[in-house]
N, C-alpha and C. Protein backbone atom coordinates (compact mmCIF):
# COMPACT_ATOMS: atom_id res chain seq x y z
N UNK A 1 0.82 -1.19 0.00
CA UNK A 1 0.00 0.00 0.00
C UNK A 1 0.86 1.25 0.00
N UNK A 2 1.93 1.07 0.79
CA UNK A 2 2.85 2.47 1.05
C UNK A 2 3.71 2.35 -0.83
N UNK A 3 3.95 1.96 -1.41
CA UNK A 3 4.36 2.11 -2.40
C UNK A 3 3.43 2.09 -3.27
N UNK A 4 2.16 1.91 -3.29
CA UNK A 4 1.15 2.87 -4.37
C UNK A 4 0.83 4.08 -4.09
N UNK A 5 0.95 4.86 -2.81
CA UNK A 5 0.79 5.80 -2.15
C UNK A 5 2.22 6.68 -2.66
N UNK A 6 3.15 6.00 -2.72
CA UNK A 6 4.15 6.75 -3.00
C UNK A 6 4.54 7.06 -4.58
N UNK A 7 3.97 5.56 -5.03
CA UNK A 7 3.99 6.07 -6.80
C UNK A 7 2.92 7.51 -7.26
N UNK A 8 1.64 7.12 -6.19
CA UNK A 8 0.62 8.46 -6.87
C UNK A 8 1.19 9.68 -6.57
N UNK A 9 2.55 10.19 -5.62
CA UNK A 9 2.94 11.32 -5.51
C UNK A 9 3.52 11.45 -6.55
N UNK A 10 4.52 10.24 -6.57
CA UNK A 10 5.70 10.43 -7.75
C UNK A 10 5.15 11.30 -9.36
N UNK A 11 3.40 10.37 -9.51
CA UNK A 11 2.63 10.59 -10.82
C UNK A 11 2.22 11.94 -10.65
N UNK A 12 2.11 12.50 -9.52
CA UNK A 12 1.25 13.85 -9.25
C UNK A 12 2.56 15.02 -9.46
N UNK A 13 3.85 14.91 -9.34
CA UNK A 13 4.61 15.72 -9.36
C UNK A 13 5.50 15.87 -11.59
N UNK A 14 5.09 14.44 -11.81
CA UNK A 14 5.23 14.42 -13.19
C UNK A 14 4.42 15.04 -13.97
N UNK A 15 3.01 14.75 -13.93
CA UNK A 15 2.11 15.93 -14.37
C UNK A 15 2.15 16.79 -13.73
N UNK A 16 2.38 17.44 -12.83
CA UNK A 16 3.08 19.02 -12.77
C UNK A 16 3.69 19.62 -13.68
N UNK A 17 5.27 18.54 -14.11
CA UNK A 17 6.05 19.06 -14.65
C UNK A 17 5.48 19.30 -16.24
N UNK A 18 4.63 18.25 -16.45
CA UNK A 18 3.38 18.47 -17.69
C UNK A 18 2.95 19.29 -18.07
N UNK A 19 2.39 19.41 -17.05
CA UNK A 19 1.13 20.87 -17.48
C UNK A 19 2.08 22.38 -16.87
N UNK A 20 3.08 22.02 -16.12
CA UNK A 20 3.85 23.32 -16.48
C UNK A 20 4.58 23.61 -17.97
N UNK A 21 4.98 22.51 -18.55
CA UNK A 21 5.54 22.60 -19.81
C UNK A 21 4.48 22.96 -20.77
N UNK A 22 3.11 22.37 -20.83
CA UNK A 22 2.07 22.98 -21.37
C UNK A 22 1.54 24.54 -21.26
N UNK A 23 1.47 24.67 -20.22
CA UNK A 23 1.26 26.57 -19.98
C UNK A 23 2.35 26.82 -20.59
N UNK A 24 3.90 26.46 -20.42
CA UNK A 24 4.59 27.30 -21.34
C UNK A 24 4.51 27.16 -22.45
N UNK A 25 4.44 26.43 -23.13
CA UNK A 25 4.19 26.07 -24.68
C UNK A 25 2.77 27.16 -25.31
N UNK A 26 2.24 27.32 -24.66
CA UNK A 26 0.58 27.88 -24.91
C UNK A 26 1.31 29.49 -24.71
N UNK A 27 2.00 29.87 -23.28
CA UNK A 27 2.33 31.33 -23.20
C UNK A 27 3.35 31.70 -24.26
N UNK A 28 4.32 30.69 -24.66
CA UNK A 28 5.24 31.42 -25.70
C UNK A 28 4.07 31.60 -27.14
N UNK A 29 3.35 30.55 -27.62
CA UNK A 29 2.33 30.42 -28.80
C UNK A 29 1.53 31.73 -28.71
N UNK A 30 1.22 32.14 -27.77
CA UNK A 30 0.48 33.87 -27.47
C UNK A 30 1.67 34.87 -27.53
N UNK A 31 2.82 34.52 -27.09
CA UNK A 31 4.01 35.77 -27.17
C UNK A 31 3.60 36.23 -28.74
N UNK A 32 3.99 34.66 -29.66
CA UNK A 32 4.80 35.47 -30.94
C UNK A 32 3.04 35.77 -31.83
N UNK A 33 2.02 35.51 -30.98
CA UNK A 33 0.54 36.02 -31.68
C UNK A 33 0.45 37.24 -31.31
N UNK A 34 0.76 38.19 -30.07
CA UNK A 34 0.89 39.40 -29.31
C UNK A 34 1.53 39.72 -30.39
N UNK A 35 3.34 39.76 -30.45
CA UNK A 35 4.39 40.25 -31.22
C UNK A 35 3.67 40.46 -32.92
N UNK A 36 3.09 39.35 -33.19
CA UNK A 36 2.58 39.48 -35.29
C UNK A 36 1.56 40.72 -35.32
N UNK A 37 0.34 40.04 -34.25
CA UNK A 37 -0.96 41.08 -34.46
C UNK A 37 -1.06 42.32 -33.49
N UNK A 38 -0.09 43.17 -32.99
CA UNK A 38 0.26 44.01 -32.16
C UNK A 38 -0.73 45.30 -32.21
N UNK A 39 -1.88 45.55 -33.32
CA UNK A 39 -2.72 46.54 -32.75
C UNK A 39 -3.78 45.97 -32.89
N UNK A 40 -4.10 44.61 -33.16
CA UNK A 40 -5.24 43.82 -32.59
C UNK A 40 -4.77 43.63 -31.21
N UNK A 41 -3.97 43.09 -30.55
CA UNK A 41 -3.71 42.90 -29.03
C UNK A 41 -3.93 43.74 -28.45
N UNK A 42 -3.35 45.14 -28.88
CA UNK A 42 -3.74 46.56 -28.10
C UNK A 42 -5.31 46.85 -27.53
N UNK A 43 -6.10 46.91 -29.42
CA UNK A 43 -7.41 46.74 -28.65
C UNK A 43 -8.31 45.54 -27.98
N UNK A 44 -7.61 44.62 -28.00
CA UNK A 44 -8.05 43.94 -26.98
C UNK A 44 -7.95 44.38 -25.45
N UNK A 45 -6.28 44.73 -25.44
CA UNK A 45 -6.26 44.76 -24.19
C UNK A 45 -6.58 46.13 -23.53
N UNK A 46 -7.09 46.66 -24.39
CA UNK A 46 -7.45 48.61 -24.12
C UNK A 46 -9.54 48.04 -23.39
N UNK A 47 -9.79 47.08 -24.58
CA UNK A 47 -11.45 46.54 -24.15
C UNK A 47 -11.08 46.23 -23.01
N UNK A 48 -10.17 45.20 -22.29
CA UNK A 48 -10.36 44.03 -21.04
C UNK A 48 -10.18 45.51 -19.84
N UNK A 49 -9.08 46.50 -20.33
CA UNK A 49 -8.97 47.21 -19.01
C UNK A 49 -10.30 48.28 -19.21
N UNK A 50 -11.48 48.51 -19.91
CA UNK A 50 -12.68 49.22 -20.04
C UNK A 50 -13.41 48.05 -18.56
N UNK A 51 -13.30 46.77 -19.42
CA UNK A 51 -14.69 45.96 -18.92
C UNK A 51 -14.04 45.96 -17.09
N UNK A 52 -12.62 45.86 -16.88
CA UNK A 52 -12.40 45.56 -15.86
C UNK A 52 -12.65 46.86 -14.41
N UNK A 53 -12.55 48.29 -15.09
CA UNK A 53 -13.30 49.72 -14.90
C UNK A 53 -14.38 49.59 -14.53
N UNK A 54 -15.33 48.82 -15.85
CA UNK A 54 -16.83 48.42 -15.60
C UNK A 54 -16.97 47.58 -14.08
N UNK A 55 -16.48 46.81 -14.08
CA UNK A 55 -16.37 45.94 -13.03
C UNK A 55 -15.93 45.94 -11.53
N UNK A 56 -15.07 47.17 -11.60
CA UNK A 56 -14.86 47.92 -10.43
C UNK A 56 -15.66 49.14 -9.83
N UNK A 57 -16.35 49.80 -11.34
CA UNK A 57 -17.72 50.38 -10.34
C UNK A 57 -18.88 49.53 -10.30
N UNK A 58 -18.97 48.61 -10.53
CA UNK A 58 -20.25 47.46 -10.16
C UNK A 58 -19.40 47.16 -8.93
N UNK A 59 -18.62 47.07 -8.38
CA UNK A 59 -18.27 46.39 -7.39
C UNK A 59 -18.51 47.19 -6.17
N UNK A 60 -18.36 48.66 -6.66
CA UNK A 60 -18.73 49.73 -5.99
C UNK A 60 -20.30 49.66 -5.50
N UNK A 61 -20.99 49.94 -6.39
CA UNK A 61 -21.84 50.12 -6.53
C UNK A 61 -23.52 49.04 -5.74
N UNK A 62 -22.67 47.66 -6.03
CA UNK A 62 -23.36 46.19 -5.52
C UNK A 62 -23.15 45.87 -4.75
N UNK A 63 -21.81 46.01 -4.34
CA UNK A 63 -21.38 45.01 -3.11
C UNK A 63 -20.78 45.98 -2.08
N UNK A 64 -20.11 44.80 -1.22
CA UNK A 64 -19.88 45.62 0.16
C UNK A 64 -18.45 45.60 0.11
N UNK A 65 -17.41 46.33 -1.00
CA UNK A 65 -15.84 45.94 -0.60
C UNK A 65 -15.25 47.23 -0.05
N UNK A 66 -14.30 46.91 0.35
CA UNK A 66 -14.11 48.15 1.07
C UNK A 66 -13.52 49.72 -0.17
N UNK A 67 -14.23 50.52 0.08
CA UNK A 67 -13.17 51.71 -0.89
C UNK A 67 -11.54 52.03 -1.15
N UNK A 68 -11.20 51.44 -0.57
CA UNK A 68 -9.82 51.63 -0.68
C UNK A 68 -9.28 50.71 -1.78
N UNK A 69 -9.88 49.24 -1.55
CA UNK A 69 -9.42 48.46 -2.65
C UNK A 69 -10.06 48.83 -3.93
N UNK A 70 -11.17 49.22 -4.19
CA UNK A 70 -11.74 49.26 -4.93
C UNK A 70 -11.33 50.84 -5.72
N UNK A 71 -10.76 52.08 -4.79
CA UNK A 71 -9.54 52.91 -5.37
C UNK A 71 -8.57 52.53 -6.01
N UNK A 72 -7.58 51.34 -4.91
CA UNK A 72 -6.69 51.19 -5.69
C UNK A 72 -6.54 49.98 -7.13
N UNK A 73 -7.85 49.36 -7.19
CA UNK A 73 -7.84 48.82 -8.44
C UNK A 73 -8.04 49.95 -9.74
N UNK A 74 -8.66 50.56 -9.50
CA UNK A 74 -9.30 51.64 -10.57
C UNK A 74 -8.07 52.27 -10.85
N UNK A 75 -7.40 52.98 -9.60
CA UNK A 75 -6.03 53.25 -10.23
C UNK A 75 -4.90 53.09 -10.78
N UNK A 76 -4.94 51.27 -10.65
CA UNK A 76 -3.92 50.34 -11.02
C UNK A 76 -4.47 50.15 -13.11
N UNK A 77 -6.09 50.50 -13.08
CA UNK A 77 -6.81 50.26 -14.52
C UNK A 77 -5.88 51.42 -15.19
N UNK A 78 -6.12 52.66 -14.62
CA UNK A 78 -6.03 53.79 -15.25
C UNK A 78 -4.29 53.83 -15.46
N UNK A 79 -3.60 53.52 -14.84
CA UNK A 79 -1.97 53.12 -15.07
C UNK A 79 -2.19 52.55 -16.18
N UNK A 80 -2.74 51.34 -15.96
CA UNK A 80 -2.43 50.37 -17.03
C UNK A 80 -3.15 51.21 -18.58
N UNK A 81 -3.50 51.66 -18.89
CA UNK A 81 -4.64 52.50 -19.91
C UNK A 81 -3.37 53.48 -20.02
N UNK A 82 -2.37 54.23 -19.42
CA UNK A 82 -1.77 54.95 -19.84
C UNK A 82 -0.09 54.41 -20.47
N UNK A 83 0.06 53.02 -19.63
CA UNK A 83 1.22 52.65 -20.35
C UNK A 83 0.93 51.98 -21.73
N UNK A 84 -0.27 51.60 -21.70
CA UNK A 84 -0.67 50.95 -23.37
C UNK A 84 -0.92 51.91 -24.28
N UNK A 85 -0.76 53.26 -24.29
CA UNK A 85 -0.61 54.93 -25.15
C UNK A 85 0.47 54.00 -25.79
N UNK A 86 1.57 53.48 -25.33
CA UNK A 86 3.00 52.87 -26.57
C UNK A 86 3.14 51.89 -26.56
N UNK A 87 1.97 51.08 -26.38
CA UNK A 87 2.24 49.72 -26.55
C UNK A 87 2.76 49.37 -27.96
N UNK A 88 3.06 48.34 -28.30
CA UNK A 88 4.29 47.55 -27.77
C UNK A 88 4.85 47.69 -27.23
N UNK A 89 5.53 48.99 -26.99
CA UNK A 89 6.48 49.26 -26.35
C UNK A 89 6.64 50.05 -24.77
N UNK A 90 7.53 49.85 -23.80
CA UNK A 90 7.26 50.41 -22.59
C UNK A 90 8.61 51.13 -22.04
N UNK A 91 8.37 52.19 -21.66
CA UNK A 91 9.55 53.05 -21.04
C UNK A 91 10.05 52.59 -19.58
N UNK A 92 10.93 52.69 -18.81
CA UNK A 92 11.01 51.40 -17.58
C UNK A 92 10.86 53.31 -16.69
N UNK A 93 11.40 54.12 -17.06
CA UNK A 93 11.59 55.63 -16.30
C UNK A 93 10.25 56.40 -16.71
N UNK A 94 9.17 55.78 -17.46
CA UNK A 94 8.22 56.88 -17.61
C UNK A 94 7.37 56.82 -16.40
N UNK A 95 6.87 58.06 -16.49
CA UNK A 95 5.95 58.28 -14.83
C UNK A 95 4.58 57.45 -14.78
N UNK A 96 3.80 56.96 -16.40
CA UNK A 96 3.23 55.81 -15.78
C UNK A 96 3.82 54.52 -15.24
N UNK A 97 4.47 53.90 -16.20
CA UNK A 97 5.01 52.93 -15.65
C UNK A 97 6.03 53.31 -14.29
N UNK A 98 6.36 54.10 -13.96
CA UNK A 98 6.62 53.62 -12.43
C UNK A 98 5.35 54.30 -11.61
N UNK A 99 4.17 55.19 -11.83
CA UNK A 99 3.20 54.93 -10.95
C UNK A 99 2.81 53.95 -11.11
N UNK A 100 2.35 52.96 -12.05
CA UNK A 100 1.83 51.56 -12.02
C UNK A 100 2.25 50.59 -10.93
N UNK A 101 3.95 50.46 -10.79
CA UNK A 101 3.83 49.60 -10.25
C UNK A 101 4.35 50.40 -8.53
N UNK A 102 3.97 51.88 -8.26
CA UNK A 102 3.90 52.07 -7.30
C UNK A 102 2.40 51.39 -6.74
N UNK A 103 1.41 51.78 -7.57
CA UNK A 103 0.37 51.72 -7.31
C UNK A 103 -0.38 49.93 -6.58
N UNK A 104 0.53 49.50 -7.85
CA UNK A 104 0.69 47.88 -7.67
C UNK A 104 1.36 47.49 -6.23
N UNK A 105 1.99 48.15 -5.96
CA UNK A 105 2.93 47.63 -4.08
C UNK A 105 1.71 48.51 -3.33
N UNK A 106 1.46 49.47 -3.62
CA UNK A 106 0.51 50.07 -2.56
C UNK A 106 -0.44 49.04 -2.28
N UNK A 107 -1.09 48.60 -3.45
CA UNK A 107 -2.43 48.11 -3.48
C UNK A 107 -2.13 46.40 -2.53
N UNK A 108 -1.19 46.33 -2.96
CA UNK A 108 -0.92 44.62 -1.98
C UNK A 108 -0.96 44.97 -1.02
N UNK A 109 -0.14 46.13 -0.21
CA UNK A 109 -0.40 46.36 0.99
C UNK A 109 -1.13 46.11 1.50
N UNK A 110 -2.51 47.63 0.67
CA UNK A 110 -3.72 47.37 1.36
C UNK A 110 -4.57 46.37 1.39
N UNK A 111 -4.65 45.32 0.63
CA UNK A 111 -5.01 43.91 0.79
C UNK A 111 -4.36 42.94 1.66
N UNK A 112 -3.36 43.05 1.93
CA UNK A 112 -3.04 42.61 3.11
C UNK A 112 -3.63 43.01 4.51
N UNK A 113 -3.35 44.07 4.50
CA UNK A 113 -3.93 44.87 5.78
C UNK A 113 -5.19 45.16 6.03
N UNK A 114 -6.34 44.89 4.84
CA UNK A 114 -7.61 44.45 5.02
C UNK A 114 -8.03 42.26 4.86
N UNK A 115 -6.89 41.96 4.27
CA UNK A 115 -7.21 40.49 4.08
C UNK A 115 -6.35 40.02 4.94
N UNK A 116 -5.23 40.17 5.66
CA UNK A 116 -4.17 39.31 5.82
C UNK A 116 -4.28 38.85 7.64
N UNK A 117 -5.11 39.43 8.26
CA UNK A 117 -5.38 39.07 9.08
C UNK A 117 -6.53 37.55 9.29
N UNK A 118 -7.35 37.34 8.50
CA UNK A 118 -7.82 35.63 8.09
C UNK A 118 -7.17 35.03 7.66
N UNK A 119 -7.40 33.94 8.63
CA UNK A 119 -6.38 32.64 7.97
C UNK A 119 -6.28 31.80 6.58
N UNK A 120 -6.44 31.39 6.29
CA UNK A 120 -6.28 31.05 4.95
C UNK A 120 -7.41 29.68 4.93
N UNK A 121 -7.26 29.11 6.26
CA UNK A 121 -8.29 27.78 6.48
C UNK A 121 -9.90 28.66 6.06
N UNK A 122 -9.64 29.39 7.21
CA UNK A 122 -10.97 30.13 7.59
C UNK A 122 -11.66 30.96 6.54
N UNK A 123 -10.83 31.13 5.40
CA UNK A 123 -11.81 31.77 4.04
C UNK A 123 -11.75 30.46 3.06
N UNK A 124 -11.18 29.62 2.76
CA UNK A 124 -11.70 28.68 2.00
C UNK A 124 -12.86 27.93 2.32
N UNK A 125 -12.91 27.43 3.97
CA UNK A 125 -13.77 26.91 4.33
C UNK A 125 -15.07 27.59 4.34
N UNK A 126 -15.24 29.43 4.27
CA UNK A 126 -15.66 30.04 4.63
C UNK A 126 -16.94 29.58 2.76
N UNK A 127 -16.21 29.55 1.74
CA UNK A 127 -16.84 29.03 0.54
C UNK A 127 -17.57 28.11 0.87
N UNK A 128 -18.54 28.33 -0.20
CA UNK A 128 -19.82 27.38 -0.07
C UNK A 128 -19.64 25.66 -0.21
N UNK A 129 -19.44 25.05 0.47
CA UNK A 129 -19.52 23.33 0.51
C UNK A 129 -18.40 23.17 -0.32
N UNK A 130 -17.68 23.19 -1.76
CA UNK A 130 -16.82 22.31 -2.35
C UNK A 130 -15.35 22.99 -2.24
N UNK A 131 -15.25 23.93 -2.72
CA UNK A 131 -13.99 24.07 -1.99
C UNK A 131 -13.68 24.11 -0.75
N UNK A 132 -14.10 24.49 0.52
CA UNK A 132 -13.44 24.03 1.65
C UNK A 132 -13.45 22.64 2.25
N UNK A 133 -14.53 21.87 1.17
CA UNK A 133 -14.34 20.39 1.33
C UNK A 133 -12.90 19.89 0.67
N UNK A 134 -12.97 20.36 -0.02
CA UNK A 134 -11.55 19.90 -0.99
C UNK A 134 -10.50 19.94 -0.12
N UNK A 135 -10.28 21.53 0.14
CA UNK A 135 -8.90 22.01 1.03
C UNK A 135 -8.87 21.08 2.44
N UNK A 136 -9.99 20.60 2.97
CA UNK A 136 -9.98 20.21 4.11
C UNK A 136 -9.07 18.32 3.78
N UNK A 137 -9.81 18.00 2.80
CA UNK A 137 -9.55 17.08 2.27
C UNK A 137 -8.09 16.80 1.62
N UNK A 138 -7.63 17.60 0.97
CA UNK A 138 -6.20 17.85 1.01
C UNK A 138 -4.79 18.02 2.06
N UNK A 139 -5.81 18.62 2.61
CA UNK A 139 -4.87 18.86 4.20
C UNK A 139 -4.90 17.90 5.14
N UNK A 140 -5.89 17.18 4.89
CA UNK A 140 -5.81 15.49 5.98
C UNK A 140 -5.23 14.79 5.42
N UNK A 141 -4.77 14.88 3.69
CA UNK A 141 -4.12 14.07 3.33
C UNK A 141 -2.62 14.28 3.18
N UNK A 142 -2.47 15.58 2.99
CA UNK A 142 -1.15 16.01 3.76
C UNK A 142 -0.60 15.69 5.11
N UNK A 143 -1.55 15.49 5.93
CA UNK A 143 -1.13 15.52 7.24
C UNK A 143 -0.65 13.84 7.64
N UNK A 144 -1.52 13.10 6.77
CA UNK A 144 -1.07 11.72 6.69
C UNK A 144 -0.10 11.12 5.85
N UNK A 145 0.43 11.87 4.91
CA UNK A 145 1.73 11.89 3.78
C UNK A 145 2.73 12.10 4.72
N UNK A 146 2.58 13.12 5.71
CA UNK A 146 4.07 13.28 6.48
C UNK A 146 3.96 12.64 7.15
N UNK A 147 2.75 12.10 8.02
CA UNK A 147 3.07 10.88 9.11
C UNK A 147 3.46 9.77 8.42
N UNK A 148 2.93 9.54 7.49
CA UNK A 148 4.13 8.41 6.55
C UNK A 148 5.33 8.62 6.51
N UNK A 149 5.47 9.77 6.37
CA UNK A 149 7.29 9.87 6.21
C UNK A 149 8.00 9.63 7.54
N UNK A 150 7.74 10.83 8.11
CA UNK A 150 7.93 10.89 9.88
C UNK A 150 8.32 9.23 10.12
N UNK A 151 7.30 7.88 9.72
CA UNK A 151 6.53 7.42 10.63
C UNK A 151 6.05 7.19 12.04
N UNK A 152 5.10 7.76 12.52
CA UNK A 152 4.60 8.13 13.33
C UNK A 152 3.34 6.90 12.99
């Protein structure tokens, strides 16, 4: 039994290495589609940061998140909307791109400092029935993978 237990890790860490080689294969196949069709990509990605605007005043507007995050996403949109003015191309010293990714460290902050105080058990479980069944389920089986090792 302990060596079918130990082959299904062995199989679980090979398809890892799988489907990590797959995402890369798929992300380089989008690089050189970005790089050919470069002002089709633009307006794509000029639409996704509109709808994602849209989506941050519905978030406003519907729900209960706090204003601050919901500032600093909008302002992280509006960065992003000003470094795509040269897309393809990006300046590393222009004042959007380094407000962007000021904006970007601010904004983790404040998600931390409104999220980082819950545990990580306590909001998965906090989901409706299947994922915190899962995680719970994962984690007992973690907990019995190392007592295998340990043995205990």
């Amino acid at each position: 039994m302990a060596f079918l237990y130990l082959l299904s890790w062995v199989s679980l860490m090979i398809h890892g290495c799988f489907i990590t080689l797959a995402i890369a294969a798929f992300l380089y196949y989008l690089a050189e589609l970005v790089e050919e069709y470069t002002v089709l990509t633009g307006k794509v990605i000029r639409y996704l940061i509109f709808v994602s605007l849209g989506i941050y005043v519905c978030l406003f507007l519907f729900e209960d998140f706090p204003v601050s995050l919901i500032v600093c996403g909008l302002c992280s949109q509006l960065m992003h909307f000003l470094i795509l003015r040269t897309f393809p191309f990006f300046i590393l010293n222009s004042l959007p791109f380094i407000a962007a990714t000021n904006v970007f460290h601010f904004s983790s902050v404040v998600r931390q400092s409104l999220l980082g105080f819950q545990s990580l058990l306590v909001r998965l479980l906090s989901f409706r029935r299947g994922l915190g069944v899962l995680y719970h389920l994962s984690l007992v089986g973690t907990v019995r993978f190392l007592r295998f090792i340990v043995g205990q």
